[in-house]
Protein backbone atom coordinates (compact mmCIF):
# COMPACT_ATOMS: atom_id res chain seq x y z
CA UNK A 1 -20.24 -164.88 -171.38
CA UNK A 2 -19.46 -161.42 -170.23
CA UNK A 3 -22.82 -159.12 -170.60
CA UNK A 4 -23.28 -155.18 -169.79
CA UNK A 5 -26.78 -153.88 -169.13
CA UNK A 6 -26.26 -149.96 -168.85
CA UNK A 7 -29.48 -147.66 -168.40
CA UNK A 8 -30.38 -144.46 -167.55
CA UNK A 9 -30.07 -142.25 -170.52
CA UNK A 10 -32.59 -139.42 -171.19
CA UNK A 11 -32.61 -136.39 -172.62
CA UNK A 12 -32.31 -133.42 -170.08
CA UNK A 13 -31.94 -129.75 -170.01
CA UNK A 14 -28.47 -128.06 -169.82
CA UNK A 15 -27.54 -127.80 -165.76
CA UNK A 16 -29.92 -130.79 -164.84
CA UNK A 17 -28.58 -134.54 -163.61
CA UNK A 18 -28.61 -137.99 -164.63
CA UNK A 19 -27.27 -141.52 -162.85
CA UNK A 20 -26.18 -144.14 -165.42
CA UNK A 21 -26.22 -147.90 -164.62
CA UNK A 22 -24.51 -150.90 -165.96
CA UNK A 23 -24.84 -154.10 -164.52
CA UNK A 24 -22.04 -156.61 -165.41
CA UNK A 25 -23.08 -160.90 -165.88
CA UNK A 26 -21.14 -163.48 -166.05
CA UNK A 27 -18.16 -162.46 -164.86
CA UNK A 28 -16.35 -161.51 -161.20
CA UNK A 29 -17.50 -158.19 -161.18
CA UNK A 30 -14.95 -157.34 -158.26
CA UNK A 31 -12.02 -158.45 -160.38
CA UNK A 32 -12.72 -156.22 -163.12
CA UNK A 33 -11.72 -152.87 -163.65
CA UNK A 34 -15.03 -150.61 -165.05
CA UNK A 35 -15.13 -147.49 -166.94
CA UNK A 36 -17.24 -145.15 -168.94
CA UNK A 37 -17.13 -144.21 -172.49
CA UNK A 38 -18.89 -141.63 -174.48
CA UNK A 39 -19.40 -141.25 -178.28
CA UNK A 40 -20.93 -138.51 -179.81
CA UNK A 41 -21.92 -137.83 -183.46
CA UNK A 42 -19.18 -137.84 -185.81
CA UNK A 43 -16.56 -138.34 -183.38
CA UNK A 44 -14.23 -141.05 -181.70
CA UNK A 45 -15.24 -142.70 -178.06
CA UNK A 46 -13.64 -141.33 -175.50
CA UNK A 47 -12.70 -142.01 -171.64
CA UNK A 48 -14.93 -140.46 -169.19
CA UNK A 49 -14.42 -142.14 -165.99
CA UNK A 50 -12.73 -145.56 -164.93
CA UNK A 51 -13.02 -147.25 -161.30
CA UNK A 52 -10.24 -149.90 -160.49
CA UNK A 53 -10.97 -152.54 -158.41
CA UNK A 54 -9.59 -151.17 -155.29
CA UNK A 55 -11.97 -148.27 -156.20
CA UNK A 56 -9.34 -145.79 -157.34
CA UNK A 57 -11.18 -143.03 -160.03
CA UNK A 58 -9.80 -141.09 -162.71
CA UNK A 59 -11.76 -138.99 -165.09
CA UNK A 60 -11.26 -137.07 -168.25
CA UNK A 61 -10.59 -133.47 -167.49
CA UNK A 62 -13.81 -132.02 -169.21
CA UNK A 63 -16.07 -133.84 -166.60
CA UNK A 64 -13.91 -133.30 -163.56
CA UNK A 65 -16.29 -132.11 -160.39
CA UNK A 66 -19.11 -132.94 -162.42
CA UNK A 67 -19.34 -136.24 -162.98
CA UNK A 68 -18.66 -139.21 -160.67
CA UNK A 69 -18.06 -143.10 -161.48
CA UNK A 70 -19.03 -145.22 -158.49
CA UNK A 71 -18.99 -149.26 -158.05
CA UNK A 72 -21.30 -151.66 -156.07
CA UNK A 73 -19.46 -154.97 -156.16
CA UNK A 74 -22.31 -157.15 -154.37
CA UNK A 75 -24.73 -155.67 -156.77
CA UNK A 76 -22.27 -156.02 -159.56
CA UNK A 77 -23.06 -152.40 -160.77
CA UNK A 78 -21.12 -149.51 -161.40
CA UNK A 79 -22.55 -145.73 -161.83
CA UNK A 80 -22.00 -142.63 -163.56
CA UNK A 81 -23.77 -139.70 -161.61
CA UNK A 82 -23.59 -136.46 -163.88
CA UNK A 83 -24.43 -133.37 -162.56
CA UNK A 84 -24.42 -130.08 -164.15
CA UNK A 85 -24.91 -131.24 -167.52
CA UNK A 86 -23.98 -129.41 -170.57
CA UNK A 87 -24.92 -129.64 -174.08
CA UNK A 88 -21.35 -131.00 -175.02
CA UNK A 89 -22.26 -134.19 -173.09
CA UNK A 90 -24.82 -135.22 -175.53
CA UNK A 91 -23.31 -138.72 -176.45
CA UNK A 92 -23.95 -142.12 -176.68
CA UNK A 93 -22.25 -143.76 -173.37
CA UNK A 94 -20.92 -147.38 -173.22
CA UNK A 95 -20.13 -149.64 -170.20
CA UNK A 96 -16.59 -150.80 -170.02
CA UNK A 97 -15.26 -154.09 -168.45
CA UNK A 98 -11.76 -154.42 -168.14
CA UNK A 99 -10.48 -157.79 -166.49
CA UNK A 100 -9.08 -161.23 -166.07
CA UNK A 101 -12.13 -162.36 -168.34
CA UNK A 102 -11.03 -159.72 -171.08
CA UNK A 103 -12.19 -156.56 -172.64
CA UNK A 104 -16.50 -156.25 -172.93
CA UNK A 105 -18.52 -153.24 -173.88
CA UNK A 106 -22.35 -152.42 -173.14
CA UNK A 107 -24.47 -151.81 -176.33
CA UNK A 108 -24.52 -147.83 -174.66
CA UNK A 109 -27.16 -145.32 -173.35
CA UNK A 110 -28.19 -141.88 -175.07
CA UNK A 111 -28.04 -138.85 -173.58
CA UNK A 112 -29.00 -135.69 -174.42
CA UNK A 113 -28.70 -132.14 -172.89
CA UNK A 114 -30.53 -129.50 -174.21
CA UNK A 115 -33.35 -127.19 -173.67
């Protein structure tokens, strides 16, 4: 069975920086494509960076040169570094496996910008 561990969520002050984790079991991590989703209060998940497995990016165009999605395939991790945080990314963020296995999402990380 397919399991995502993400961590790294904490609440920080508007401009500062945070690296997200998720670590993907039980599945061929390298075969799968990963992304990150965000959820805030009272409104629908949305895309904020996927990673294909030949490592191509794409990224919704409110984190764009802020944020960057990153894989490790022999530590069968992927990353979301966020830099310049603002108090719009306050959200819960979820993990996203895409693959030959199927569709899996993490149980999500909270973060929260503000001062």
């Amino acid at each position: 069975q397919v399991q995502l561990v993400e961590s790294g969520g904490a609440l920080v002050q508007p401009g500062g920086s945070l690296r997200l984790s998720c670590v993907a079991s039980g599945t061929i991590f390298s075969f799968n494509a990963m992304g990150w989703y965000r959820q805030a209060p009272g409104k629908e998940r949305e895309l904020v960076a996927t990673v294909t497995t030949s490592g191509s990016t794409n990224y919704a165009d409110s984190v764009k040169g802020r944020f960057t999605i990153s894989r490790d395939n022999p530590k069968n991790t992927v990353y979301l570094q966020m830099n310049s945080l603002k108090p719009e990314d306050t959200a819960v963020y979820y993990c996203n496996s895409n693959g030959y296995s199927g569709n899996y999402w993490g149980q999500g990380t909270q973060v929260t910008v503000s001062s």
